[in-house]
PDB file of N, CA and C in Angstrom:
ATOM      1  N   UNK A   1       0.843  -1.170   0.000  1.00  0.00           N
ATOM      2  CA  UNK A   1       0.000   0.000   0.000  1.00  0.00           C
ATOM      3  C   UNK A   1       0.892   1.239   0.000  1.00  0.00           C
ATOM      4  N   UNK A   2       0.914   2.059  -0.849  1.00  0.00           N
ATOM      5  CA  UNK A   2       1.570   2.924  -1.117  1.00  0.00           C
ATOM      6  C   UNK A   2       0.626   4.935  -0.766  1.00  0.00           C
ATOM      7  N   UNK A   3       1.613   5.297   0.283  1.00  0.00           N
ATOM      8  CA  UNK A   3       0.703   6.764   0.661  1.00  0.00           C
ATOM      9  C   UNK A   3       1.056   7.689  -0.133  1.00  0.00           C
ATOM     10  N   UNK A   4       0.803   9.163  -0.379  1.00  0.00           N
ATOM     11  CA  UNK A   4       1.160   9.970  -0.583  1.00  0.00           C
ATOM     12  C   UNK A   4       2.335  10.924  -0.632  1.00  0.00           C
ATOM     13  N   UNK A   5       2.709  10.021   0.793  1.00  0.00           N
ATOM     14  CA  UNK A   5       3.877  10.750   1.228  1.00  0.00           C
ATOM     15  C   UNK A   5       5.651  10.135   0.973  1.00  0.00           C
ATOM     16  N   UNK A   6       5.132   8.439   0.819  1.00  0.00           N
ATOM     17  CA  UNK A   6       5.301   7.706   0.364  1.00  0.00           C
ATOM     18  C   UNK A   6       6.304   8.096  -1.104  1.00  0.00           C
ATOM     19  N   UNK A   7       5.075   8.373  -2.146  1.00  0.00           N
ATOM     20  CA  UNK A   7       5.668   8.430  -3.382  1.00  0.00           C
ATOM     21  C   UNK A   7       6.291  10.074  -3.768  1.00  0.00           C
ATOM     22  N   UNK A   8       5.653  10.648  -2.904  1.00  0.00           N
ATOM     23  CA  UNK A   8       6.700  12.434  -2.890  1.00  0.00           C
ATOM     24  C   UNK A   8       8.069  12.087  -2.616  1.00  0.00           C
ATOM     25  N   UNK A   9       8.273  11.197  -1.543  1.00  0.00           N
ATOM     26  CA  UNK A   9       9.466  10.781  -1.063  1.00  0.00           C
ATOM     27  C   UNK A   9      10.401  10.130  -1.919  1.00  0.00           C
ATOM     28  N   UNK A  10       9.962   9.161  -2.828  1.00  0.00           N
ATOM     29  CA  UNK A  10      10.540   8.099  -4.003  1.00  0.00           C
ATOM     30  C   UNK A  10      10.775   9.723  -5.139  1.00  0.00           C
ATOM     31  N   UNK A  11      10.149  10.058  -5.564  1.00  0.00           N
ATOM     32  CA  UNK A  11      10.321  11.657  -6.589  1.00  0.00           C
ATOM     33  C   UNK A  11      11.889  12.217  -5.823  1.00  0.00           C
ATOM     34  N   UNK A  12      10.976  12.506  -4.546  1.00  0.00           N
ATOM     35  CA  UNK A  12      12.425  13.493  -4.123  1.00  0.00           C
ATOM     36  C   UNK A  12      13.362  13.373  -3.916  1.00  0.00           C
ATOM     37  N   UNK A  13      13.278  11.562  -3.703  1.00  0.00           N
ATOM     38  CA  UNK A  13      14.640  11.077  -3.185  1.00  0.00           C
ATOM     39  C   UNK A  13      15.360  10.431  -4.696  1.00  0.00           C
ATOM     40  N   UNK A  14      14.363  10.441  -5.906  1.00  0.00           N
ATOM     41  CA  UNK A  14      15.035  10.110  -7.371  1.00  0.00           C
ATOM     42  C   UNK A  14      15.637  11.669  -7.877  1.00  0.00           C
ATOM     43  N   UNK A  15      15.151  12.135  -7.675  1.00  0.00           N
ATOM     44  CA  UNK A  15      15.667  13.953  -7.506  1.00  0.00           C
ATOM     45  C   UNK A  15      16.905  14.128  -7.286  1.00  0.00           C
ATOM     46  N   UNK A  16      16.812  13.435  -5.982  1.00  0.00           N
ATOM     47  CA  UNK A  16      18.607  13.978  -5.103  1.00  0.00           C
ATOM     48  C   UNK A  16      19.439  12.817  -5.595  1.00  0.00           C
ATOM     49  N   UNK A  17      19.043  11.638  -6.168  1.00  0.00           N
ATOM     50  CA  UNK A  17      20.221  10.661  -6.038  1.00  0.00           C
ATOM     51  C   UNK A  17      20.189  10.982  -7.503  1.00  0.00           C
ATOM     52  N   UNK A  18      19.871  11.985  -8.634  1.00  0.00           N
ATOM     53  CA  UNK A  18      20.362  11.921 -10.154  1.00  0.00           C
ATOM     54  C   UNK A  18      20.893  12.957 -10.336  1.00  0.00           C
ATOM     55  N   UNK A  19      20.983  14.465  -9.438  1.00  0.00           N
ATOM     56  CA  UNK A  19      20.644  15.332  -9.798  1.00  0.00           C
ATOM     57  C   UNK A  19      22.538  15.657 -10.337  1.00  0.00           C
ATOM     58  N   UNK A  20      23.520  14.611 -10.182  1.00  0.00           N
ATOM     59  CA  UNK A  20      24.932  15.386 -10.343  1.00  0.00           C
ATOM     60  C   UNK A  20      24.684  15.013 -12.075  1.00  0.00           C
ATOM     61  N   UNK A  21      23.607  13.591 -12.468  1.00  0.00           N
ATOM     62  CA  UNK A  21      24.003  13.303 -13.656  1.00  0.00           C
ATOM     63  C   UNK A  21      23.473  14.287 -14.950  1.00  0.00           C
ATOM     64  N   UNK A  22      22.226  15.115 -14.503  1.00  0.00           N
ATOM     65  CA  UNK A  22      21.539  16.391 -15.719  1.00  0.00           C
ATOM     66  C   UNK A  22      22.740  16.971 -15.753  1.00  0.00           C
ATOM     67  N   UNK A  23      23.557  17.355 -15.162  1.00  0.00           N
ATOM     68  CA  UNK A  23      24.231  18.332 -15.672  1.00  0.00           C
ATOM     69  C   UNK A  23      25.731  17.737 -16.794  1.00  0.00           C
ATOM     70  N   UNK A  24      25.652  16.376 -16.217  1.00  0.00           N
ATOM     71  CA  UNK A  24      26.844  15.581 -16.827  1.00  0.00           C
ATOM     72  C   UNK A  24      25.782  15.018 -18.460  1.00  0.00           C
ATOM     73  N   UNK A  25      24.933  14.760 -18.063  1.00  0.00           N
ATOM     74  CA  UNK A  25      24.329  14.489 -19.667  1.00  0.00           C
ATOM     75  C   UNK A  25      24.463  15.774 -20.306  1.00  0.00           C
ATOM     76  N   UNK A  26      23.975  17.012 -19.851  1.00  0.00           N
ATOM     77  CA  UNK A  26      24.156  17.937 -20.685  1.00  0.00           C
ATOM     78  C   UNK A  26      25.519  18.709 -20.967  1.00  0.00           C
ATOM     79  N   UNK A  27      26.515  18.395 -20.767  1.00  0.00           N
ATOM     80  CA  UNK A  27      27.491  18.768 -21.438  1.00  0.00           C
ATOM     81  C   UNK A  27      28.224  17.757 -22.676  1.00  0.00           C
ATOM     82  N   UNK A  28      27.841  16.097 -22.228  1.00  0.00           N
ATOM     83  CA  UNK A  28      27.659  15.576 -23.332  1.00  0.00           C
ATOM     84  C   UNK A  28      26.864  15.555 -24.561  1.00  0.00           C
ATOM     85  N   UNK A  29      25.669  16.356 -24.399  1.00  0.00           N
ATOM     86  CA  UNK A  29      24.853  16.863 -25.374  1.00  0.00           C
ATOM     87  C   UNK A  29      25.819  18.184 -26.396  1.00  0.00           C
ATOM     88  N   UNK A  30      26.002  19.018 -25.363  1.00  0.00           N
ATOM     89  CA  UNK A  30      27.094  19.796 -25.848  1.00  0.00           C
ATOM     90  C   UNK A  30      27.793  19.150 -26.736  1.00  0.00           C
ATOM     91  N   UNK A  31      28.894  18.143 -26.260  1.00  0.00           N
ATOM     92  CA  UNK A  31      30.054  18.043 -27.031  1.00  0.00           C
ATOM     93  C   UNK A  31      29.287  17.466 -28.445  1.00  0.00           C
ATOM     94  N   UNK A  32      28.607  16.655 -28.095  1.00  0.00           N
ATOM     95  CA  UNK A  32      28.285  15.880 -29.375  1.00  0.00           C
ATOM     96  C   UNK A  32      27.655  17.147 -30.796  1.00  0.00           C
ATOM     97  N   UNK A  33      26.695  18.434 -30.379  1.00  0.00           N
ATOM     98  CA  UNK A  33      26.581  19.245 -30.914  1.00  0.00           C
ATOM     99  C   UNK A  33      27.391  19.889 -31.454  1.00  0.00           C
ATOM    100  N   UNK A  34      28.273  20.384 -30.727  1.00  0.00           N
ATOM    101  CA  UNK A  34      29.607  20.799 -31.181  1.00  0.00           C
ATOM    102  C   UNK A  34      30.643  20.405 -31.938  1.00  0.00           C
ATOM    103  N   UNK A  35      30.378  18.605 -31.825  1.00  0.00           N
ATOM    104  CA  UNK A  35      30.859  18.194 -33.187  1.00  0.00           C
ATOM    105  C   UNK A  35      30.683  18.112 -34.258  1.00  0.00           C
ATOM    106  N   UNK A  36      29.316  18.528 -34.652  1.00  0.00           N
ATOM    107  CA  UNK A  36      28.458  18.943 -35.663  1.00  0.00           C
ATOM    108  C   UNK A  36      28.150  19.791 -36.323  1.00  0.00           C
ATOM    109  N   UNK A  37      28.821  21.093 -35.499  1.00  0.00           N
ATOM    110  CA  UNK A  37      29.085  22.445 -35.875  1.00  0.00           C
ATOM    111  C   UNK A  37      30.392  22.787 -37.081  1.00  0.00           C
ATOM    112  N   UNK A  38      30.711  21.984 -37.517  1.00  0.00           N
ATOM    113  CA  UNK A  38      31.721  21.912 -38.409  1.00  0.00           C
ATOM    114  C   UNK A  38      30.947  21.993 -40.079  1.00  0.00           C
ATOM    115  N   UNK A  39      30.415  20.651 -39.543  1.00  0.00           N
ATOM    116  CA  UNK A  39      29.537  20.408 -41.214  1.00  0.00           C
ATOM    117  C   UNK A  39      28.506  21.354 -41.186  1.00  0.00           C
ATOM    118  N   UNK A  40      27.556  21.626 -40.341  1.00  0.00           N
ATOM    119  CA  UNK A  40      26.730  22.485 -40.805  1.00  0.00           C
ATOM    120  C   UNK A  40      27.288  24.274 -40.908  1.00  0.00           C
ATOM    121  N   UNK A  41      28.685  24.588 -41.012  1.00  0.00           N
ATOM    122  CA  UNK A  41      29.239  25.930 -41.016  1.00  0.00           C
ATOM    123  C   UNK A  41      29.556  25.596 -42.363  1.00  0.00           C
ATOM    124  N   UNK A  42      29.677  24.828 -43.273  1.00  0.00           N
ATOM    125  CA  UNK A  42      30.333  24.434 -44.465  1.00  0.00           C
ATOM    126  C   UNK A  42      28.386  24.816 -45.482  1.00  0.00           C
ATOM    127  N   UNK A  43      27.858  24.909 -44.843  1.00  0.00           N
ATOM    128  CA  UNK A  43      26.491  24.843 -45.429  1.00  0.00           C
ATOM    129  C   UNK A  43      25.775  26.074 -45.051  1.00  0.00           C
ATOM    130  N   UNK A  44      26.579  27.064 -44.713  1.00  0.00           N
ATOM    131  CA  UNK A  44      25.863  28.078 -44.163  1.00  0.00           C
ATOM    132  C   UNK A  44      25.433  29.324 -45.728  1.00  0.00           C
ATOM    133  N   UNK A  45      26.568  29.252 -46.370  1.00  0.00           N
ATOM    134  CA  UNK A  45      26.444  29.625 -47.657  1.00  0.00           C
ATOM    135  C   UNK A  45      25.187  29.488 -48.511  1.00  0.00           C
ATOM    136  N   UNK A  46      25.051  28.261 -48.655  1.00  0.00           N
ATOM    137  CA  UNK A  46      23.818  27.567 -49.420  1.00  0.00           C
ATOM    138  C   UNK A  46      22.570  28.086 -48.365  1.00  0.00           C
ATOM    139  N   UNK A  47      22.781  28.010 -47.125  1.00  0.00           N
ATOM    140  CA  UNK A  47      21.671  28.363 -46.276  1.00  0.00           C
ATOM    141  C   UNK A  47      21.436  30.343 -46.134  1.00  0.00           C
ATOM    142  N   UNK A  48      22.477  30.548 -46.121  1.00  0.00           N
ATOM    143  CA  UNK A  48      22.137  32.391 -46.708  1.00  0.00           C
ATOM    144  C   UNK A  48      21.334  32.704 -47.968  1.00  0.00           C
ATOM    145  N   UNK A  49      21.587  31.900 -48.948  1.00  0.00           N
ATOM    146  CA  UNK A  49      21.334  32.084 -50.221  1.00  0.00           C
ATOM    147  C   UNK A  49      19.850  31.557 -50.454  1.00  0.00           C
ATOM    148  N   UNK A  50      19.444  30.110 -49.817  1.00  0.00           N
ATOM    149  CA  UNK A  50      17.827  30.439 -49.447  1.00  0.00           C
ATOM    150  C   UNK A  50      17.061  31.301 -48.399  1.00  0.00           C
ATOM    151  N   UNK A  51      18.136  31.762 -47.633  1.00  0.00           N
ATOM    152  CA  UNK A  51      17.116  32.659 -46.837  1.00  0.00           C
ATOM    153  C   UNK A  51      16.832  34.521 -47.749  1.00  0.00           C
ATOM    154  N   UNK A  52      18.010  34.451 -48.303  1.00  0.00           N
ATOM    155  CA  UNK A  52      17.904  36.028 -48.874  1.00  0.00           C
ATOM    156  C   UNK A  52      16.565  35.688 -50.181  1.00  0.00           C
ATOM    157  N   UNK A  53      16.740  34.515 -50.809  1.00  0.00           N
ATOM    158  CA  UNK A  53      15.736  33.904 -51.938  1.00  0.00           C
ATOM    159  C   UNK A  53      14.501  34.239 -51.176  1.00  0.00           C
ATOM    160  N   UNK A  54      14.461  33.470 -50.316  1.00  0.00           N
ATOM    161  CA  UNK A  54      12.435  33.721 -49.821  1.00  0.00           C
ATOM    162  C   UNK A  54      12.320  34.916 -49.046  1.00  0.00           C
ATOM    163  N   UNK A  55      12.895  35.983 -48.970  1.00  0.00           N
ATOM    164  CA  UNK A  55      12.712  36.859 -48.147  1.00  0.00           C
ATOM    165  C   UNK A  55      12.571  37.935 -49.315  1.00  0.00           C
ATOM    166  N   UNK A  56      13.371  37.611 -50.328  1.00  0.00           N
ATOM    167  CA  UNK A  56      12.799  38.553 -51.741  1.00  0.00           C
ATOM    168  C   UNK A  56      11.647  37.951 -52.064  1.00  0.00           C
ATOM    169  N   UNK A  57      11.053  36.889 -51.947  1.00  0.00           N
ATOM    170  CA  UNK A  57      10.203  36.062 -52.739  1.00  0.00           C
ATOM    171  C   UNK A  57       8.478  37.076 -52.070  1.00  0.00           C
ATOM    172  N   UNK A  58       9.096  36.885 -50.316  1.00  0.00           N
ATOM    173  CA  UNK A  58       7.710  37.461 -49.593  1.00  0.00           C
ATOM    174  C   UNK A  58       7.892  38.802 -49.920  1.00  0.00           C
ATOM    175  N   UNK A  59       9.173  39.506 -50.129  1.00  0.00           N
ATOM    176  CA  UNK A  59       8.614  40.968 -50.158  1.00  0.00           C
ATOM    177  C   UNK A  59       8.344  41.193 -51.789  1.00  0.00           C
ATOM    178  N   UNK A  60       7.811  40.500 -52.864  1.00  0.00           N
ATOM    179  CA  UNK A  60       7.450  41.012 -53.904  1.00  0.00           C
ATOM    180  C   UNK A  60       6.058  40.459 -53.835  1.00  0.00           C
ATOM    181  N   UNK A  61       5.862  39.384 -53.045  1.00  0.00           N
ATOM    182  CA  UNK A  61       4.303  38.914 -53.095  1.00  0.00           C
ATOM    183  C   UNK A  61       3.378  39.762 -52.304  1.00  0.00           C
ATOM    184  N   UNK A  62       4.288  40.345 -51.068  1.00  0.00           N
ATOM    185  CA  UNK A  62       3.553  41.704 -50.136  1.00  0.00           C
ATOM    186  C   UNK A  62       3.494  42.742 -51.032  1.00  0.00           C
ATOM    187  N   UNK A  63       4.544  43.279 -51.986  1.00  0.00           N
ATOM    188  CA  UNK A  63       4.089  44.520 -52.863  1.00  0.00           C
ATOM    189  C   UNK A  63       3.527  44.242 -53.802  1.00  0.00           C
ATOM    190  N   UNK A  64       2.497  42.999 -54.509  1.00  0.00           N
ATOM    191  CA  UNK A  64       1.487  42.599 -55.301  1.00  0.00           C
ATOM    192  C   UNK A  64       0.432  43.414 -54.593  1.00  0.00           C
ATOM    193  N   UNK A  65       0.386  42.372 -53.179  1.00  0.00           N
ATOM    194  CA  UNK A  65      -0.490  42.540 -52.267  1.00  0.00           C
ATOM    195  C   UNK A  65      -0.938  43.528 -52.325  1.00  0.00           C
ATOM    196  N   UNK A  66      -0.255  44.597 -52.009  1.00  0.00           N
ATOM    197  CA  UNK A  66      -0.213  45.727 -51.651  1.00  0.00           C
ATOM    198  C   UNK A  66      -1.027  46.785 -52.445  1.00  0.00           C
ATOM    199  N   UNK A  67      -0.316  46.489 -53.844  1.00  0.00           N
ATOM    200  CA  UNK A  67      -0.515  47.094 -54.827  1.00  0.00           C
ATOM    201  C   UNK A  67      -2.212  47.007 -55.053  1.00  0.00           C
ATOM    202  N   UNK A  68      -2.476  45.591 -55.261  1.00  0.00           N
ATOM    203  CA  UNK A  68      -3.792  45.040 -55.450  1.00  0.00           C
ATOM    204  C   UNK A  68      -5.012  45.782 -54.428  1.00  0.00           C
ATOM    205  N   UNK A  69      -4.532  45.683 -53.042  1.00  0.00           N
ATOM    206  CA  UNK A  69      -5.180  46.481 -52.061  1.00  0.00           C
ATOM    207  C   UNK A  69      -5.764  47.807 -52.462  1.00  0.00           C
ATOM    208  N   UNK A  70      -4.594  48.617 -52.701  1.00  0.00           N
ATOM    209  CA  UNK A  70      -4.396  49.892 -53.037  1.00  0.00           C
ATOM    210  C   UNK A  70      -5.720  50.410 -54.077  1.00  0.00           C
ATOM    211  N   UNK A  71      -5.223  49.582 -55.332  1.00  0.00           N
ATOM    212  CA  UNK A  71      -6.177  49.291 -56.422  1.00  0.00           C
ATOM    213  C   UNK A  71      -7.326  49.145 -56.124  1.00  0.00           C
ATOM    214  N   UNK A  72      -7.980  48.255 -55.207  1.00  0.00           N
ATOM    215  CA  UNK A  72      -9.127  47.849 -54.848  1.00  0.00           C
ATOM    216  C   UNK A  72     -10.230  48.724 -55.110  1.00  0.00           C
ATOM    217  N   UNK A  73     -11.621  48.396 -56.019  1.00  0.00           N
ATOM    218  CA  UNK A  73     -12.483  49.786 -55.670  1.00  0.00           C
ATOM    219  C   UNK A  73     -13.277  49.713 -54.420  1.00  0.00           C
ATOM    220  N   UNK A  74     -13.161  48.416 -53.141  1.00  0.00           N
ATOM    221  CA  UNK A  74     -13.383  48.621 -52.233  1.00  0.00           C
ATOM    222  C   UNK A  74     -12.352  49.772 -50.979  1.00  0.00           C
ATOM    223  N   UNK A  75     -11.236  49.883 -51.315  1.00  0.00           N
ATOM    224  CA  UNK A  75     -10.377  50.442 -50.914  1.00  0.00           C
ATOM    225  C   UNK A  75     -10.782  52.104 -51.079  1.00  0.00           C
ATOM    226  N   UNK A  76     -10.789  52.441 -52.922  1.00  0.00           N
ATOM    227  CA  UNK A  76     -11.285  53.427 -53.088  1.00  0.00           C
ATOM    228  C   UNK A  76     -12.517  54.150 -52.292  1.00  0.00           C
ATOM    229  N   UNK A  77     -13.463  53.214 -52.473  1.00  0.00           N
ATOM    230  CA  UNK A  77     -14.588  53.714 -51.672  1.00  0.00           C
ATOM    231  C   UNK A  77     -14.071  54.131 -50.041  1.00  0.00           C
ATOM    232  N   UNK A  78     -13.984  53.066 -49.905  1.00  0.00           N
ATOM    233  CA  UNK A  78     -13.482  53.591 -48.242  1.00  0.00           C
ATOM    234  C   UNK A  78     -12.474  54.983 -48.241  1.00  0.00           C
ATOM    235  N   UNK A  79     -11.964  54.953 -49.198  1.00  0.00           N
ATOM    236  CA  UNK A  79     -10.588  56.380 -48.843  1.00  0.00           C
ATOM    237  C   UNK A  79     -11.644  57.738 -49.510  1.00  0.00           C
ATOM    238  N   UNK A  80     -12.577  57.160 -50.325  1.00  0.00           N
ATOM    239  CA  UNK A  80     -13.812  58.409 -50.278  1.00  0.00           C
ATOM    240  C   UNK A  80     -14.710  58.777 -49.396  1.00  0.00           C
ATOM    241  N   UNK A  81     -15.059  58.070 -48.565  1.00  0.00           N
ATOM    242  CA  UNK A  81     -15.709  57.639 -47.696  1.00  0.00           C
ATOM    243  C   UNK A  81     -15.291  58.826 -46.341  1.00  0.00           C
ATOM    244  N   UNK A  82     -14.336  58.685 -46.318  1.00  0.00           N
ATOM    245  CA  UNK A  82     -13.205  58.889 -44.931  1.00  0.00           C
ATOM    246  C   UNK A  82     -12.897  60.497 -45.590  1.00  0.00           C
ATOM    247  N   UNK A  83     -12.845  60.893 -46.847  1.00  0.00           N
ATOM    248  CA  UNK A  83     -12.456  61.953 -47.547  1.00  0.00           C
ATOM    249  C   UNK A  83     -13.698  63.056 -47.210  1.00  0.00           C
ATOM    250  N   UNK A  84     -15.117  62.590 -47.534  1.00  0.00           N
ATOM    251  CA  UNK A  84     -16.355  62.709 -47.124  1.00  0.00           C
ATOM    252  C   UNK A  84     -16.533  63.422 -45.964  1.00  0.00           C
ATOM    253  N   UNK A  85     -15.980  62.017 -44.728  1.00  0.00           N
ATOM    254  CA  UNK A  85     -16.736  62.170 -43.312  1.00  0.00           C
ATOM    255  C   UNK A  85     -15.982  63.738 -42.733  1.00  0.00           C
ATOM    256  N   UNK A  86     -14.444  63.706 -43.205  1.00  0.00           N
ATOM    257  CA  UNK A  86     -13.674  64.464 -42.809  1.00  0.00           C
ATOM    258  C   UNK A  86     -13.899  65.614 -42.691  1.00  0.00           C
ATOM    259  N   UNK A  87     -14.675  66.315 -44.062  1.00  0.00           N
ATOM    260  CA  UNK A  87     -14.890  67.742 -44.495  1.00  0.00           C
ATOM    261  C   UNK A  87     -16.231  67.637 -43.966  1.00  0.00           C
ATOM    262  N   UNK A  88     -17.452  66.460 -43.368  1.00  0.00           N
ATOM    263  CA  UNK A  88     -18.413  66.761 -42.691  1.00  0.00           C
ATOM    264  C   UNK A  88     -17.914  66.970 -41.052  1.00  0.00           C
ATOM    265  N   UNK A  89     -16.731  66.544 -40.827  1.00  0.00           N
ATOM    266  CA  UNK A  89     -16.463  66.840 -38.883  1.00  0.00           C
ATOM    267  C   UNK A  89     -16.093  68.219 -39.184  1.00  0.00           C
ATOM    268  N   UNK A  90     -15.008  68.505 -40.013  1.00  0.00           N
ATOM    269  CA  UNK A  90     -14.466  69.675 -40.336  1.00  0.00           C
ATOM    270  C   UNK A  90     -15.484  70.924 -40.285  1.00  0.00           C
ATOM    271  N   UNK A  91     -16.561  70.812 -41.079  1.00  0.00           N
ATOM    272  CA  UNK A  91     -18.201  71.635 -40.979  1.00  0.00           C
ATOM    273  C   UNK A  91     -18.637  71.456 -39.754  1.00  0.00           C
ATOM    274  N   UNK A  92     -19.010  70.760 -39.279  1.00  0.00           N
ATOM    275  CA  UNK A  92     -19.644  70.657 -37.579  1.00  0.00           C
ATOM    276  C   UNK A  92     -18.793  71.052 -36.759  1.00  0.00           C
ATOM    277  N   UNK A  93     -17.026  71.069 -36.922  1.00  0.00           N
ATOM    278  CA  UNK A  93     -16.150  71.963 -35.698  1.00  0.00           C
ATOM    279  C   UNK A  93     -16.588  73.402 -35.927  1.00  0.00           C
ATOM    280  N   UNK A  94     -16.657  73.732 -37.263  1.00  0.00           N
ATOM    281  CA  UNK A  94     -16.602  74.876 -37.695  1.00  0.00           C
ATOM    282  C   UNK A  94     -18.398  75.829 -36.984  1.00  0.00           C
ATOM    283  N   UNK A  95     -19.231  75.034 -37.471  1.00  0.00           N
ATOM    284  CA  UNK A  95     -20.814  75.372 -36.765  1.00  0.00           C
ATOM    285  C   UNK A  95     -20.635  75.533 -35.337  1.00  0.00           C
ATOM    286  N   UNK A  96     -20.116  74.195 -34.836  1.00  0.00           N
ATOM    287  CA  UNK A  96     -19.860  74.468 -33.379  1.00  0.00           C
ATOM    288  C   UNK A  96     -19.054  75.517 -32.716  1.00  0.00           C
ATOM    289  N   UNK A  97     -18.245  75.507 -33.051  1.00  0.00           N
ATOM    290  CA  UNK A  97     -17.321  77.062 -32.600  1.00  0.00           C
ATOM    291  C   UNK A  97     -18.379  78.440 -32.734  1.00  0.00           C
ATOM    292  N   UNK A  98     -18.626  78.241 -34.091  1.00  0.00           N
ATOM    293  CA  UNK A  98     -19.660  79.741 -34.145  1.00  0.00           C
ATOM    294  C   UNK A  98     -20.732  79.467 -32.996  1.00  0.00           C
ATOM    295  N   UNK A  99     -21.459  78.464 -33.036  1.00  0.00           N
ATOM    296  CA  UNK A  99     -22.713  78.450 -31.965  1.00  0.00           C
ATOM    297  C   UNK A  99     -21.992  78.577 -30.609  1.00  0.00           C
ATOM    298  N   UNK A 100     -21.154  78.450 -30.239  1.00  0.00           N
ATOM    299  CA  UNK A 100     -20.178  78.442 -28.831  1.00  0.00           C
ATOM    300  C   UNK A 100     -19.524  80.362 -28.945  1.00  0.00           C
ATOM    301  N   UNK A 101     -19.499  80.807 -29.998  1.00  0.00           N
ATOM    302  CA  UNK A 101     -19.023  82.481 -29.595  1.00  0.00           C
ATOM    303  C   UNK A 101     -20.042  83.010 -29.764  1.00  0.00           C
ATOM    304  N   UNK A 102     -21.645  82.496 -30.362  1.00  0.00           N
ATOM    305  CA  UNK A 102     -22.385  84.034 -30.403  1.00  0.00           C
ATOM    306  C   UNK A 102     -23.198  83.373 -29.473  1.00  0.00           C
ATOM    307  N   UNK A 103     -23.463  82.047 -28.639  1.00  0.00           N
ATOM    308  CA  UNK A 103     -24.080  82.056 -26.931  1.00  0.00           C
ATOM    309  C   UNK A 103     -23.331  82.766 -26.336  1.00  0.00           C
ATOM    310  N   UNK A 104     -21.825  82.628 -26.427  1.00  0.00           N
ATOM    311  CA  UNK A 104     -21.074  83.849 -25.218  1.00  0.00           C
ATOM    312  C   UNK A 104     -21.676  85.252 -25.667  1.00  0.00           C
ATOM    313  N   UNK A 105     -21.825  85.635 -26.857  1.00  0.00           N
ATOM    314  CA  UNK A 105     -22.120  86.954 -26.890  1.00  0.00           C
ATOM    315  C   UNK A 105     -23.645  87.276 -26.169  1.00  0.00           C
ATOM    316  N   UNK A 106     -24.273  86.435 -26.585  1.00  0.00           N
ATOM    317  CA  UNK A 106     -25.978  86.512 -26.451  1.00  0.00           C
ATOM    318  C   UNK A 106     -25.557  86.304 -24.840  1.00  0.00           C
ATOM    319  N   UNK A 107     -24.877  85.578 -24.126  1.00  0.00           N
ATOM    320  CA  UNK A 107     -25.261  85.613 -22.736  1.00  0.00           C
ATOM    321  C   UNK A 107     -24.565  86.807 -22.124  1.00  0.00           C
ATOM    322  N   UNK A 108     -23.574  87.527 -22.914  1.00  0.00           N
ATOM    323  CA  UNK A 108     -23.047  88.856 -21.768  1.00  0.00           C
ATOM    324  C   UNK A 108     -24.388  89.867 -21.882  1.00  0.00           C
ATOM    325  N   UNK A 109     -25.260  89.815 -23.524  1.00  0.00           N
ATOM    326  CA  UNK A 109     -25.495  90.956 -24.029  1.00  0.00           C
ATOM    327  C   UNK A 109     -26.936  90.712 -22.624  1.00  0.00           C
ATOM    328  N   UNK A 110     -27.352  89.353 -22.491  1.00  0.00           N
ATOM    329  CA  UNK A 110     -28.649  89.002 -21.900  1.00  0.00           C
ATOM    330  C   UNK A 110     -28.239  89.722 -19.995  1.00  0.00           C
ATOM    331  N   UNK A 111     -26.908  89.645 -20.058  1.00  0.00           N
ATOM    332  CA  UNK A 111     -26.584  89.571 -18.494  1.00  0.00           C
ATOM    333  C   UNK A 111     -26.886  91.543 -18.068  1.00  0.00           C
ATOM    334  N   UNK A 112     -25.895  92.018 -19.279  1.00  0.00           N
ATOM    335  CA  UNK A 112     -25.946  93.208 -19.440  1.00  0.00           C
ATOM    336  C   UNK A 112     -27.677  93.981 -18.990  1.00  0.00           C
ATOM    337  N   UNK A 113     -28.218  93.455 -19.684  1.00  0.00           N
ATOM    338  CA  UNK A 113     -29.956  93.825 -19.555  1.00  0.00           C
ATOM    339  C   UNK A 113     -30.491  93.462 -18.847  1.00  0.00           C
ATOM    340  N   UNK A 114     -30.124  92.076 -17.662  1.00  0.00           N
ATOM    341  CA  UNK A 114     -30.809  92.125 -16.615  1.00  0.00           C
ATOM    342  C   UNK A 114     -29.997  92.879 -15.179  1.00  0.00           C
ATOM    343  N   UNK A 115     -28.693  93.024 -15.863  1.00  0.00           N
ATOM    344  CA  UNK A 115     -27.533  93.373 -14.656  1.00  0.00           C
ATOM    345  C   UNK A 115     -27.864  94.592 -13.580  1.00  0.00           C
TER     346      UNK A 115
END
């Protein structure tokens, strides 16, 4: 019959009786990597030369993209759209300001006459 405390104990005590060997496996991981670092530096050339390849490849398929976007007459609409709303906020700052200086006037001229 096996308790709780039991099998924390078997963990903790497999814990403490391995713990000099993680660090000894991992420097043998090391070396063995490191021996490998030879051949794949001999291939780094060929590996520049596909990375500069698809990195031109995505940036001419993004400036299709792009282009196509641009083009779009959904695009158009929207940049008319927005061209539109602009010169209608632009008119309503403009109304609003006036309705905001001739209440100041109307309320000195009103204060004046009851003052």
């Amino acid at each position: 019959m096996t308790t709780g405390t039991k099998s924390k104990y078997g963990v903790r005590k497999a814990l403490y009786d391995y713990y000099v060997y993680a660090p000894l496996g991992a420097g043998q991981l090391l070396v063995e990597k490191a021996k490998e670092l030879p051949a794949k530096a001999r291939n780094i050339p060929a590996w520049r030369q596909s990375v500069v390849k698809t990195y031109q490849d995505l940036a001419e398929r993004g400036e299709k993209l792009a282009a196509s976007i641009r083009g779009s007459a959904y695009t158009q609409r929207a940049i008319d759209q927005s061209k539109t709303a602009r010169s209608q906020v632009k008119g309503a700052t403009t109304t609003v300001r006036k309705a905001v200086s001739s209440t100041g006037a109307a309320t000195r001229a009103a204060a004046k006459k009851v003052g």
